[in-house]
PDBML (XML) file of the C-alpha atoms, coordinates in Angstrom:
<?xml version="1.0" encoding="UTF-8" ?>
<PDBx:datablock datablockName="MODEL"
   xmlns:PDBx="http://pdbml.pdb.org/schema/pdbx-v50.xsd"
   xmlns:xsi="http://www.w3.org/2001/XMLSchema-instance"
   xsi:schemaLocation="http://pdbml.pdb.org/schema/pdbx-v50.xsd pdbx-v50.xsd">
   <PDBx:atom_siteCategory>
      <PDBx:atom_site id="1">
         <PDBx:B_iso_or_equiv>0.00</PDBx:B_iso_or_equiv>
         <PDBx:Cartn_x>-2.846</PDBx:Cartn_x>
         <PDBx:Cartn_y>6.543</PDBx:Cartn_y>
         <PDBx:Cartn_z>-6.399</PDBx:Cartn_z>
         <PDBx:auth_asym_id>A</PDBx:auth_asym_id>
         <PDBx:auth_atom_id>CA</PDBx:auth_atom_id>
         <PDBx:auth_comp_id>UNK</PDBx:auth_comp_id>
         <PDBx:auth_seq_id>1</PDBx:auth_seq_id>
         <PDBx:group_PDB>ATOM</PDBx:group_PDB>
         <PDBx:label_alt_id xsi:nil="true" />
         <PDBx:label_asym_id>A</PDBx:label_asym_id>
         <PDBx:label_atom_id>CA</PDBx:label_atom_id>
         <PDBx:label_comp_id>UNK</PDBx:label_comp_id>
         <PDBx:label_entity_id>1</PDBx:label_entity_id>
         <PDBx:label_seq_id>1</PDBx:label_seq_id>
         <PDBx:occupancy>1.00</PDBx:occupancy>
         <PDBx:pdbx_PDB_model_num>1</PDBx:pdbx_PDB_model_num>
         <PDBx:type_symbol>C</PDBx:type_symbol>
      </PDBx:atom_site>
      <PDBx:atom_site id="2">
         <PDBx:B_iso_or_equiv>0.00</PDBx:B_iso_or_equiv>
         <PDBx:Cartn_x>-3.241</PDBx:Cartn_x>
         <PDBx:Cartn_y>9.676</PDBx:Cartn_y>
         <PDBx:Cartn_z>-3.746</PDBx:Cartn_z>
         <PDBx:auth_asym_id>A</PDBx:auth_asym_id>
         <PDBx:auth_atom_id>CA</PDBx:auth_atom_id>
         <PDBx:auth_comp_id>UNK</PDBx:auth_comp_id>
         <PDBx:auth_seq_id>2</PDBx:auth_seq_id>
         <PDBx:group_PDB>ATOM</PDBx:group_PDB>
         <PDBx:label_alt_id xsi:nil="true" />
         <PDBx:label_asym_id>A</PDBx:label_asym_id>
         <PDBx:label_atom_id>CA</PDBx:label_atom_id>
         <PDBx:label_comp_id>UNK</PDBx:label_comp_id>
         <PDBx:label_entity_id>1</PDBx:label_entity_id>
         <PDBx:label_seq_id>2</PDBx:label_seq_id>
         <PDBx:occupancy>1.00</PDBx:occupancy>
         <PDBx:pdbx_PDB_model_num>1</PDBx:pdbx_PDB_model_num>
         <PDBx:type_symbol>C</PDBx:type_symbol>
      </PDBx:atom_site>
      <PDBx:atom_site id="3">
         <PDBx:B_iso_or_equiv>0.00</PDBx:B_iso_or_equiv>
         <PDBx:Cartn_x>-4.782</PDBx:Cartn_x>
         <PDBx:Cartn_y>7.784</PDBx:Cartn_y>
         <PDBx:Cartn_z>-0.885</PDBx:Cartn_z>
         <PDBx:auth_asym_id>A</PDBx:auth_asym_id>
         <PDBx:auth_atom_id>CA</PDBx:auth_atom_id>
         <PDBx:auth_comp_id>UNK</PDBx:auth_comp_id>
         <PDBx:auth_seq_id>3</PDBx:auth_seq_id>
         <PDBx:group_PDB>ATOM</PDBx:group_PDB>
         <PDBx:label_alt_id xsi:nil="true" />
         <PDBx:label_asym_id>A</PDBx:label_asym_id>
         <PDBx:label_atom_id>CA</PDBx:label_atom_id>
         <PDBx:label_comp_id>UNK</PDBx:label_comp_id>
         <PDBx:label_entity_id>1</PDBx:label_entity_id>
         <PDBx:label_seq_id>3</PDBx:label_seq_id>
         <PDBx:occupancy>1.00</PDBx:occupancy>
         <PDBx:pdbx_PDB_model_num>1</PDBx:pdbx_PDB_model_num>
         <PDBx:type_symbol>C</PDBx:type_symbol>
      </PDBx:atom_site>
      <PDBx:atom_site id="4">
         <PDBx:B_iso_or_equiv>0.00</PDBx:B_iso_or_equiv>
         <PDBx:Cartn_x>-3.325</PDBx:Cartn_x>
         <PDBx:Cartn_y>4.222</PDBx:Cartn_y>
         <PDBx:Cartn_z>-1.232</PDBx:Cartn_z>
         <PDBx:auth_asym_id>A</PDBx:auth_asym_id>
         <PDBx:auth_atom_id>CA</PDBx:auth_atom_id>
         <PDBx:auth_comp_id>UNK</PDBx:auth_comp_id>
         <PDBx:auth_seq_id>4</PDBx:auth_seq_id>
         <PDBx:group_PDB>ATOM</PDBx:group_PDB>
         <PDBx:label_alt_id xsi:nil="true" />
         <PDBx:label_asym_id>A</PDBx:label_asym_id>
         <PDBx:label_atom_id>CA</PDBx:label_atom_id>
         <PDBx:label_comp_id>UNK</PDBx:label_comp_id>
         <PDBx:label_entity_id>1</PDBx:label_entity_id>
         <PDBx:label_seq_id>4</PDBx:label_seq_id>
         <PDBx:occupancy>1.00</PDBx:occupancy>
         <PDBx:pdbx_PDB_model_num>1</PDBx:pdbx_PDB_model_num>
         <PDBx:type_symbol>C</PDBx:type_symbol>
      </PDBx:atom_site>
      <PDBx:atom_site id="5">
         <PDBx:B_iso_or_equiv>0.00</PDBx:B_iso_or_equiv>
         <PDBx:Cartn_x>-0.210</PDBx:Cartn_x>
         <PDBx:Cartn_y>4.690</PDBx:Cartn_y>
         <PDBx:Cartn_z>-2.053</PDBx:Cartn_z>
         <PDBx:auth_asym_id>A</PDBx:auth_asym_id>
         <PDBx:auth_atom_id>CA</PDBx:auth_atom_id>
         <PDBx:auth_comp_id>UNK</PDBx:auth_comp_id>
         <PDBx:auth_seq_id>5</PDBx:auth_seq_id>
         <PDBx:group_PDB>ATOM</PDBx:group_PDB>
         <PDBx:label_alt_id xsi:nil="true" />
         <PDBx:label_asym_id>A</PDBx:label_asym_id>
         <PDBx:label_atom_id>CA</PDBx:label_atom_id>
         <PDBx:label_comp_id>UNK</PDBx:label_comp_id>
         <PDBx:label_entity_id>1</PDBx:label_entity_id>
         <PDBx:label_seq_id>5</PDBx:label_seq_id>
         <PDBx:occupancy>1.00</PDBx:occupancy>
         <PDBx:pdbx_PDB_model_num>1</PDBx:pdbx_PDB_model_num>
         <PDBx:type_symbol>C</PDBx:type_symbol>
      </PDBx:atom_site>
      <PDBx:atom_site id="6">
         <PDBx:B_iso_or_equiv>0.00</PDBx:B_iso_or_equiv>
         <PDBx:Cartn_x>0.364</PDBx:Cartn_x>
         <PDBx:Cartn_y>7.919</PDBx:Cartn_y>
         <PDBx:Cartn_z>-0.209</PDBx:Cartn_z>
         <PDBx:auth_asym_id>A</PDBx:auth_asym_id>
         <PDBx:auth_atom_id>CA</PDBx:auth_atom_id>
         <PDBx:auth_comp_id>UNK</PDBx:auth_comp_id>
         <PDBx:auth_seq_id>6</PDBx:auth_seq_id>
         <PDBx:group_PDB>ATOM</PDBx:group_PDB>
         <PDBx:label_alt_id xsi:nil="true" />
         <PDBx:label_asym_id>A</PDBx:label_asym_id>
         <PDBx:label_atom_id>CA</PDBx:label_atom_id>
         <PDBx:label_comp_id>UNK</PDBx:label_comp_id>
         <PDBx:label_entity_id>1</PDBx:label_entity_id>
         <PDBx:label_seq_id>6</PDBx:label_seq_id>
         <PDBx:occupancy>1.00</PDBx:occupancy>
         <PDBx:pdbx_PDB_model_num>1</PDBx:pdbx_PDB_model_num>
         <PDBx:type_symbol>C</PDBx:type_symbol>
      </PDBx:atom_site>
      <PDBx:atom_site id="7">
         <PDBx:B_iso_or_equiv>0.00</PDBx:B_iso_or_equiv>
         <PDBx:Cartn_x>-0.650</PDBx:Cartn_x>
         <PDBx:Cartn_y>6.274</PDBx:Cartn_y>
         <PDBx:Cartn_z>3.028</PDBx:Cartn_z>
         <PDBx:auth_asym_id>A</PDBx:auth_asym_id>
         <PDBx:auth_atom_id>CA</PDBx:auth_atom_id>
         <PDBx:auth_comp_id>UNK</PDBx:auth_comp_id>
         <PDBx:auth_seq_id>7</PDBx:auth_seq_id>
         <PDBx:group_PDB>ATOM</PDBx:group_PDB>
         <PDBx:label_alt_id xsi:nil="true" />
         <PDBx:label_asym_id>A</PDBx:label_asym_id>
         <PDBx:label_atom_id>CA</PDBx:label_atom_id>
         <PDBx:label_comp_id>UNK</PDBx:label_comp_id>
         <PDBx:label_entity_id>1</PDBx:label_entity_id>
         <PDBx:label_seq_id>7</PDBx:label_seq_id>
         <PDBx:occupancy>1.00</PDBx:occupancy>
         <PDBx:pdbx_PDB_model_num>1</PDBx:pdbx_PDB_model_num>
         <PDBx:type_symbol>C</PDBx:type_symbol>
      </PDBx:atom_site>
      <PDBx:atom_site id="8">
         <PDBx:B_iso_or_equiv>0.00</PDBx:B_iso_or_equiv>
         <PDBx:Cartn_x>0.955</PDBx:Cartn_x>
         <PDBx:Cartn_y>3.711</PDBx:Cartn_y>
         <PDBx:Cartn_z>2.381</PDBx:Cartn_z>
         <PDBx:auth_asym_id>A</PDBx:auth_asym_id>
         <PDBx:auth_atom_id>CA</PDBx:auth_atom_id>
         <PDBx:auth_comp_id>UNK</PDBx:auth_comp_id>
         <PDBx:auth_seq_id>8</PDBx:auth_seq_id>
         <PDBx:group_PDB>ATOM</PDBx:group_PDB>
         <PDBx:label_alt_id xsi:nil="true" />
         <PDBx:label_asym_id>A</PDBx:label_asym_id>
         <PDBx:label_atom_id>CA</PDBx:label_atom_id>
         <PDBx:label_comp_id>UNK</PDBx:label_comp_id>
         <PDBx:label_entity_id>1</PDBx:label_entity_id>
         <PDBx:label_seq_id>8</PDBx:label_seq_id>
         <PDBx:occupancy>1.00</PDBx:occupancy>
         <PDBx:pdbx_PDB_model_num>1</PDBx:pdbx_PDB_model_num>
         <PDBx:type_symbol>C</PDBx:type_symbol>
      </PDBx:atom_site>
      <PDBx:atom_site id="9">
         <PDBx:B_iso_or_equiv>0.00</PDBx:B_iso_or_equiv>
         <PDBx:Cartn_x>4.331</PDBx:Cartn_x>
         <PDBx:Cartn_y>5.534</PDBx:Cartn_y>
         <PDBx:Cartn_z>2.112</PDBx:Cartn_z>
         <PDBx:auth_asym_id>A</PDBx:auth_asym_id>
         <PDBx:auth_atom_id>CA</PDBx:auth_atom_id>
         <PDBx:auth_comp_id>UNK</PDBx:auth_comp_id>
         <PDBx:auth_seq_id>9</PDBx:auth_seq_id>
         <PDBx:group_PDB>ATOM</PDBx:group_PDB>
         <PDBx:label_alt_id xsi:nil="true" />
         <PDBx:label_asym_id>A</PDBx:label_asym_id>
         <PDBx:label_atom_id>CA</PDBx:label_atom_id>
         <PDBx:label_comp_id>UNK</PDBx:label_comp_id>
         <PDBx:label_entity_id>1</PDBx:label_entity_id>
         <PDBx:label_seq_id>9</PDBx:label_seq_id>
         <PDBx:occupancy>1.00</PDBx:occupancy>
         <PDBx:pdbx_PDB_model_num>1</PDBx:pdbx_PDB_model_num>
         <PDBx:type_symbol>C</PDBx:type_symbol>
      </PDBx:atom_site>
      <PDBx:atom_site id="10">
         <PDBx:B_iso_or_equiv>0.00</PDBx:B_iso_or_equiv>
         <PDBx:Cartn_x>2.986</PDBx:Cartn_x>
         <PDBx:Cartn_y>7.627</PDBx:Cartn_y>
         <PDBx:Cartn_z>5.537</PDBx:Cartn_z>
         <PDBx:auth_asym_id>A</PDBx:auth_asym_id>
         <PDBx:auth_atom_id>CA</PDBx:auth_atom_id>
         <PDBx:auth_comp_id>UNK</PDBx:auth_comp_id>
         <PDBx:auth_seq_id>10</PDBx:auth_seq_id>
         <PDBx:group_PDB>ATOM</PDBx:group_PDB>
         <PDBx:label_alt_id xsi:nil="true" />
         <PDBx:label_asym_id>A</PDBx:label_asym_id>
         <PDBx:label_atom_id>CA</PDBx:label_atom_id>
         <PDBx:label_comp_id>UNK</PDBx:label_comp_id>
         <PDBx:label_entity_id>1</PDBx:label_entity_id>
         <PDBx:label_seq_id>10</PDBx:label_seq_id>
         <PDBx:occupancy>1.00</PDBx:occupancy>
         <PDBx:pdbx_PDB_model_num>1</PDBx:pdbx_PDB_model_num>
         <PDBx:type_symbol>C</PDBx:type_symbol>
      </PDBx:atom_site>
      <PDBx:atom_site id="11">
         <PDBx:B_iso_or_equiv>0.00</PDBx:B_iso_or_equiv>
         <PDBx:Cartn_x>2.540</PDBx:Cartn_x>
         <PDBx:Cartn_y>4.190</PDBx:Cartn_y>
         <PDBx:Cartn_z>7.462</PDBx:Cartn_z>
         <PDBx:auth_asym_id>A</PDBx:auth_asym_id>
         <PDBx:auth_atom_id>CA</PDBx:auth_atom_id>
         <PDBx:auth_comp_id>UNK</PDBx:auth_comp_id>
         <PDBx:auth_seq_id>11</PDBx:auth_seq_id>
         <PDBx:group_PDB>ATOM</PDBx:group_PDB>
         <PDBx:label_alt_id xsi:nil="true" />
         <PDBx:label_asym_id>A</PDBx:label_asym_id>
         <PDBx:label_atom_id>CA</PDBx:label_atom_id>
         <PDBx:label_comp_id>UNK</PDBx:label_comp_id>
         <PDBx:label_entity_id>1</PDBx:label_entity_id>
         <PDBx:label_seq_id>11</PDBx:label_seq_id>
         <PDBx:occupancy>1.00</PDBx:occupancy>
         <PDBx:pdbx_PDB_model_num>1</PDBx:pdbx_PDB_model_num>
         <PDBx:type_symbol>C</PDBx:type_symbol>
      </PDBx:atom_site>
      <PDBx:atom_site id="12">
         <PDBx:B_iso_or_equiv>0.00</PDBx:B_iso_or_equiv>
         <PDBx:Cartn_x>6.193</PDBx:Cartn_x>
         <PDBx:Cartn_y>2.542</PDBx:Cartn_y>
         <PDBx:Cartn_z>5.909</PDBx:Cartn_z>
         <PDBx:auth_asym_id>A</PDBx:auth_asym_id>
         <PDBx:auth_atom_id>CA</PDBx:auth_atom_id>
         <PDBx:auth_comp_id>UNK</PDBx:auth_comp_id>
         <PDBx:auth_seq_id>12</PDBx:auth_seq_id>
         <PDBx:group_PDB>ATOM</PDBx:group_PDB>
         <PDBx:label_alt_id xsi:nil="true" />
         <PDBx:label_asym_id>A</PDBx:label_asym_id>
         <PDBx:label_atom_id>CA</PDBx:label_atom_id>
         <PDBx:label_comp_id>UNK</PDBx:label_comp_id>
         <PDBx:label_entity_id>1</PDBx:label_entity_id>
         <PDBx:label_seq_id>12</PDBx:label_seq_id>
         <PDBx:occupancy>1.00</PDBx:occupancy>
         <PDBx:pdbx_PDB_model_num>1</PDBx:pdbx_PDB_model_num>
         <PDBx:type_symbol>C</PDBx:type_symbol>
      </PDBx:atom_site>
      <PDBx:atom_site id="13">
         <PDBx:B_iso_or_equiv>0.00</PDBx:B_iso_or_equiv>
         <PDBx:Cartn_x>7.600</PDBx:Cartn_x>
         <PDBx:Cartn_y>5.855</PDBx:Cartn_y>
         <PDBx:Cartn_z>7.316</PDBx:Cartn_z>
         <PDBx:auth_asym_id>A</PDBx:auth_asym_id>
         <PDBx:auth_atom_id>CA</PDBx:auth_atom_id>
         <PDBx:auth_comp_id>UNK</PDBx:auth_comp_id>
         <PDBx:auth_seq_id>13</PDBx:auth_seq_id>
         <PDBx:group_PDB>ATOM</PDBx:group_PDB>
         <PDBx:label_alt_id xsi:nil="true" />
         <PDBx:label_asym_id>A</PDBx:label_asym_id>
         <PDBx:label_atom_id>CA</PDBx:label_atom_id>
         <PDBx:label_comp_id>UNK</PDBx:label_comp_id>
         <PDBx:label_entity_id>1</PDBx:label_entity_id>
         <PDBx:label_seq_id>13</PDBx:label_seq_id>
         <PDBx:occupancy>1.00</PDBx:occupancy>
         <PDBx:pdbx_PDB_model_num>1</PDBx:pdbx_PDB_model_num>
         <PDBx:type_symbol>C</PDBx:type_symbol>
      </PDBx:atom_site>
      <PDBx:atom_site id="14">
         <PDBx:B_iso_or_equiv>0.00</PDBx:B_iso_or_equiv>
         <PDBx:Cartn_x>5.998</PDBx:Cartn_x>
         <PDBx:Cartn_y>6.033</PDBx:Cartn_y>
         <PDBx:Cartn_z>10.611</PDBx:Cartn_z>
         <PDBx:auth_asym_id>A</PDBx:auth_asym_id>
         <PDBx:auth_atom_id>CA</PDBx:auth_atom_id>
         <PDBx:auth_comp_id>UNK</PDBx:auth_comp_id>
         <PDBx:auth_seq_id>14</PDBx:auth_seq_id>
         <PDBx:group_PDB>ATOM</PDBx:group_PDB>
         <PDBx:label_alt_id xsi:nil="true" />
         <PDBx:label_asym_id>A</PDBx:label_asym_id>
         <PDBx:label_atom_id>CA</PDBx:label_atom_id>
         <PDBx:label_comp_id>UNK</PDBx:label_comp_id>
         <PDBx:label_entity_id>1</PDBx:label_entity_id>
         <PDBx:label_seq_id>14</PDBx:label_seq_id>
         <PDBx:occupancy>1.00</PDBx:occupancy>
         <PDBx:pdbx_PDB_model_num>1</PDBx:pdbx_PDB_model_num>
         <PDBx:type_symbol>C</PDBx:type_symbol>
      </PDBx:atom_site>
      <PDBx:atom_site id="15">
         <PDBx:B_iso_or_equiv>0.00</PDBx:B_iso_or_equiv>
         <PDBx:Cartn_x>6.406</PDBx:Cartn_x>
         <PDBx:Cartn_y>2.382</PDBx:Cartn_y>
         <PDBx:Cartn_z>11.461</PDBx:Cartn_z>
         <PDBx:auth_asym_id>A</PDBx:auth_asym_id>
         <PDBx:auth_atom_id>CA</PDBx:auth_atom_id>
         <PDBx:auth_comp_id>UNK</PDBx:auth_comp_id>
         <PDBx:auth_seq_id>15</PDBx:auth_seq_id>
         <PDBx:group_PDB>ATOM</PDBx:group_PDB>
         <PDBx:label_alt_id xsi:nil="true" />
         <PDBx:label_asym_id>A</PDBx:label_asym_id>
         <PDBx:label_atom_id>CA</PDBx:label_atom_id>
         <PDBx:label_comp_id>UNK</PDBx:label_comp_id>
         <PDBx:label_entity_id>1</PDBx:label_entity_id>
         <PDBx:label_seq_id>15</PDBx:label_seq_id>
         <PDBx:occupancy>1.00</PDBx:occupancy>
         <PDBx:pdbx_PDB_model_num>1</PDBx:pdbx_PDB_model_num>
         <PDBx:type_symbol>C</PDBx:type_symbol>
      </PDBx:atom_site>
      <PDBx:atom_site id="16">
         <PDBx:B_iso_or_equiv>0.00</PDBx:B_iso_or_equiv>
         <PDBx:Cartn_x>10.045</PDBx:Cartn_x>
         <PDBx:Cartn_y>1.721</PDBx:Cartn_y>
         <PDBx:Cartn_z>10.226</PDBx:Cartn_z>
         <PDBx:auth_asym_id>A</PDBx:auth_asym_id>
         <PDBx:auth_atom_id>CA</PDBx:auth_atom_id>
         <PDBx:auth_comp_id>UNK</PDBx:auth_comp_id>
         <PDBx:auth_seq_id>16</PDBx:auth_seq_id>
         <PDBx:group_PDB>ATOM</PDBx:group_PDB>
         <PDBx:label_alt_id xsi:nil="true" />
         <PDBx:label_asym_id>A</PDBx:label_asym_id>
         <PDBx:label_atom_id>CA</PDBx:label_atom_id>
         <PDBx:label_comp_id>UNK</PDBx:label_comp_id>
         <PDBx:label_entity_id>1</PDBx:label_entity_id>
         <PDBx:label_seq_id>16</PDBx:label_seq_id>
         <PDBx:occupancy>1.00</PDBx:occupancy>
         <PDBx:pdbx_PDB_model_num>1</PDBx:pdbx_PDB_model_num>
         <PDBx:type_symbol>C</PDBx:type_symbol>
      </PDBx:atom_site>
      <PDBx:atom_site id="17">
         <PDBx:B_iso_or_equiv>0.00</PDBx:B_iso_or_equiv>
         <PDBx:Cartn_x>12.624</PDBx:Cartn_x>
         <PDBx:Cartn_y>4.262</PDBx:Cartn_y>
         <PDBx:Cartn_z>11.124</PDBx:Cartn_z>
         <PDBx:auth_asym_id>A</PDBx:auth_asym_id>
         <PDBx:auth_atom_id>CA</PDBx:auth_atom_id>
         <PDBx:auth_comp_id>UNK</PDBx:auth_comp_id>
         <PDBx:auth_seq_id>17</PDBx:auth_seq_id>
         <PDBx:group_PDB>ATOM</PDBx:group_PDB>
         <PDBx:label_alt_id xsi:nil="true" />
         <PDBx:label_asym_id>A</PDBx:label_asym_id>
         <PDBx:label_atom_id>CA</PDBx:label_atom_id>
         <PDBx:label_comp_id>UNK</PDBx:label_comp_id>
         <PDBx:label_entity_id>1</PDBx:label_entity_id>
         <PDBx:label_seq_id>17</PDBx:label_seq_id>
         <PDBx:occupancy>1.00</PDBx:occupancy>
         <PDBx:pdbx_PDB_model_num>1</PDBx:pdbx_PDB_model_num>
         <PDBx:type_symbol>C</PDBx:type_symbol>
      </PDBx:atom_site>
      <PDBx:atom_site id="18">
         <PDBx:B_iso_or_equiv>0.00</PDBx:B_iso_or_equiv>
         <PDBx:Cartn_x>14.968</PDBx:Cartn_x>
         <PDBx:Cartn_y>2.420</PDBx:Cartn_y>
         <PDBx:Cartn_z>8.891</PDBx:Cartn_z>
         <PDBx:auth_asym_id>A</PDBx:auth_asym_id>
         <PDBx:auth_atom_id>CA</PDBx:auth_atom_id>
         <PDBx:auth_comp_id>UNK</PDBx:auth_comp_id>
         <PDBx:auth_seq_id>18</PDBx:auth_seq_id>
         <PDBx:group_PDB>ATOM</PDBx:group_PDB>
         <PDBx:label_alt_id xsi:nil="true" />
         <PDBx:label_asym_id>A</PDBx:label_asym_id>
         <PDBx:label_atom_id>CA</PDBx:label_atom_id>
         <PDBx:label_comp_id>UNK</PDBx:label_comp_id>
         <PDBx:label_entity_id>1</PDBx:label_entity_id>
         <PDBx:label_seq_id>18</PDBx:label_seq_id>
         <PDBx:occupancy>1.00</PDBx:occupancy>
         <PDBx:pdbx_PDB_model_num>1</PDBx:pdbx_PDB_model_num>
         <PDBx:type_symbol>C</PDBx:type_symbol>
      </PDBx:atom_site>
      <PDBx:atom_site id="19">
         <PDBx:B_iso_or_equiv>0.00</PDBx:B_iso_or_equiv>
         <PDBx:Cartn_x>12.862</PDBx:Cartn_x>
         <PDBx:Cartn_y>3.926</PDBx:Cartn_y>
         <PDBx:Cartn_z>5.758</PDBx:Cartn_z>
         <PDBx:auth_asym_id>A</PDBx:auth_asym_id>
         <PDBx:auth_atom_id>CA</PDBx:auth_atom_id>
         <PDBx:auth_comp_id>UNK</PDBx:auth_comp_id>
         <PDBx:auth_seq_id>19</PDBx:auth_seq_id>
         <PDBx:group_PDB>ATOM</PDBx:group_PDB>
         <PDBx:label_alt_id xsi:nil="true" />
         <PDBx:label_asym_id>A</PDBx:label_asym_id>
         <PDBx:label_atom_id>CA</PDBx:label_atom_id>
         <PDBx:label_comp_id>UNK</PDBx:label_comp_id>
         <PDBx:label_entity_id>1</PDBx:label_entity_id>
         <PDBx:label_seq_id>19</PDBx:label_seq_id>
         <PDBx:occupancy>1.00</PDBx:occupancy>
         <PDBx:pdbx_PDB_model_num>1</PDBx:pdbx_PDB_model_num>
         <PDBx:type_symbol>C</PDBx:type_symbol>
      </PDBx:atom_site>
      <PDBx:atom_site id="20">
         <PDBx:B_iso_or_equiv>0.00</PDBx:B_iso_or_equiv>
         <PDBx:Cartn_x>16.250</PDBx:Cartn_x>
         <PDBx:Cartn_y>5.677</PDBx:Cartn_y>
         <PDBx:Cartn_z>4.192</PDBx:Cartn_z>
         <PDBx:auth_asym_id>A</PDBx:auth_asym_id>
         <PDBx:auth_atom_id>CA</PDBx:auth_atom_id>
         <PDBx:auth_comp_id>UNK</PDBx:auth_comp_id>
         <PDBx:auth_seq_id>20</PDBx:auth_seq_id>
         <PDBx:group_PDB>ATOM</PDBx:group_PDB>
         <PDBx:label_alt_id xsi:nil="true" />
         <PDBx:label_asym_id>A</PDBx:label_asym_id>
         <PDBx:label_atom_id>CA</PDBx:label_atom_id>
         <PDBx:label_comp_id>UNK</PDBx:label_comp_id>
         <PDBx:label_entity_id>1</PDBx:label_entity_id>
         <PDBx:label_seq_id>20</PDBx:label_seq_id>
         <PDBx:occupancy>1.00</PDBx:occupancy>
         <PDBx:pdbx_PDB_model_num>1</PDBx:pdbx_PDB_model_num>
         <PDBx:type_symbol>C</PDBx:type_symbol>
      </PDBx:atom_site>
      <PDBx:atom_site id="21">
         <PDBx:B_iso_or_equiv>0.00</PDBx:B_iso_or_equiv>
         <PDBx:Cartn_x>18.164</PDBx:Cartn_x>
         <PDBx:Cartn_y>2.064</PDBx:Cartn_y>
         <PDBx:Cartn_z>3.702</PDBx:Cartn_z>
         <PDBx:auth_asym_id>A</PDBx:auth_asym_id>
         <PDBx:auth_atom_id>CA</PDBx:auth_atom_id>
         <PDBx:auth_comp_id>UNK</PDBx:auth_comp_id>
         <PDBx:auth_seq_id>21</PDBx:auth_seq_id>
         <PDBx:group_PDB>ATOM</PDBx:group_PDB>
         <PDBx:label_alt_id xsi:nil="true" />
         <PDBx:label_asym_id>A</PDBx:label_asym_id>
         <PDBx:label_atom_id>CA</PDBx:label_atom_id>
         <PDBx:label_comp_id>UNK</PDBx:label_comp_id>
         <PDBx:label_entity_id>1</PDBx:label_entity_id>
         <PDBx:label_seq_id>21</PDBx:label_seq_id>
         <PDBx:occupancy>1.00</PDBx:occupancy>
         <PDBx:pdbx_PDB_model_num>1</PDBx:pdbx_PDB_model_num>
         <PDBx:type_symbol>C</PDBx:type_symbol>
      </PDBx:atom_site>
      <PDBx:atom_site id="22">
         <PDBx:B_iso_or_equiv>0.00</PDBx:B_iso_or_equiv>
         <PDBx:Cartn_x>18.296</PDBx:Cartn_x>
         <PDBx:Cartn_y>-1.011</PDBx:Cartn_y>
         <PDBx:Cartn_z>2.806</PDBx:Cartn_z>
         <PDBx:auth_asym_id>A</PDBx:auth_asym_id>
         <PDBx:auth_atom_id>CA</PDBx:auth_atom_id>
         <PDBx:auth_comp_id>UNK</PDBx:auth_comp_id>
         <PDBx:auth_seq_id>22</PDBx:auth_seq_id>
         <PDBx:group_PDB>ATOM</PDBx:group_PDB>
         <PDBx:label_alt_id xsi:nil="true" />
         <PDBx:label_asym_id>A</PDBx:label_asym_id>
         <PDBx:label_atom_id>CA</PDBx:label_atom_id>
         <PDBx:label_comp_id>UNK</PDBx:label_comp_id>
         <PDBx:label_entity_id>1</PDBx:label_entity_id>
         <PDBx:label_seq_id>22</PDBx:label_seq_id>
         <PDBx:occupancy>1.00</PDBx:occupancy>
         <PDBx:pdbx_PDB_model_num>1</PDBx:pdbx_PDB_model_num>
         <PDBx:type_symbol>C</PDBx:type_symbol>
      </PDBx:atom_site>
      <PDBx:atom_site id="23">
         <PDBx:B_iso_or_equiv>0.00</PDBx:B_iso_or_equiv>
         <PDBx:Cartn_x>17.290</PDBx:Cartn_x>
         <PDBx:Cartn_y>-2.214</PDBx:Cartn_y>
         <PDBx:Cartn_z>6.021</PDBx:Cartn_z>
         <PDBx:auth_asym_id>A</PDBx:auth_asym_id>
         <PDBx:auth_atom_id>CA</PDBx:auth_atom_id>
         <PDBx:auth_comp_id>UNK</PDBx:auth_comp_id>
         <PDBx:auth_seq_id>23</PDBx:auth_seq_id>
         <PDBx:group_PDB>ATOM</PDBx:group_PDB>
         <PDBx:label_alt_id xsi:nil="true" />
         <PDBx:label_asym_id>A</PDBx:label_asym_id>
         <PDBx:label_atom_id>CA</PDBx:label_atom_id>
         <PDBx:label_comp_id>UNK</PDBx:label_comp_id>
         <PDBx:label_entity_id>1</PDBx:label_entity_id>
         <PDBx:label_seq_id>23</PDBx:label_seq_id>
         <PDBx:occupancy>1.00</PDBx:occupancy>
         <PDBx:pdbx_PDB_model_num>1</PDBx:pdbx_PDB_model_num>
         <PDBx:type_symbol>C</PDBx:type_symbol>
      </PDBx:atom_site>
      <PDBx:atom_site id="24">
         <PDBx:B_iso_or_equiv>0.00</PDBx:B_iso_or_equiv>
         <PDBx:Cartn_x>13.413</PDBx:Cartn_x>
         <PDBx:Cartn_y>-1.191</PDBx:Cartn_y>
         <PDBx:Cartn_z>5.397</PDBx:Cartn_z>
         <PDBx:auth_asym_id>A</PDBx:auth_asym_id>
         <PDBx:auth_atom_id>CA</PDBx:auth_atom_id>
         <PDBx:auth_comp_id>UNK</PDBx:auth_comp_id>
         <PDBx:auth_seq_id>24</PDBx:auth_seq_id>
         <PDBx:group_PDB>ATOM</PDBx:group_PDB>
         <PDBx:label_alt_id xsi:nil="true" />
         <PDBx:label_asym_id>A</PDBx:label_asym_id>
         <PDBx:label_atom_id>CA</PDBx:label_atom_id>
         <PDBx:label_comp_id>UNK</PDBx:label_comp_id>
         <PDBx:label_entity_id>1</PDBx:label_entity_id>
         <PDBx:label_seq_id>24</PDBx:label_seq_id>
         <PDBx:occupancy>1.00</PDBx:occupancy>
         <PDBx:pdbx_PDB_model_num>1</PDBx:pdbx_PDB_model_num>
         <PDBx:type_symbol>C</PDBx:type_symbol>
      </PDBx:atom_site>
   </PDBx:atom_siteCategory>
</PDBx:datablock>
């Protein structure tokens, strides 16, 4: 849950700049 998901979220973030919309 803490490192998957967590990184996960880190890498969506860092890699799409659209992360706050629909867009992503």
């Amino acid at each position: 849950e803490m490192v998957t998901w967590r990184e996960l979220a880190l890498n969506c973030c860092t890699r799409n700049p659209r992360f706050a919309s629909l867009a992503a």
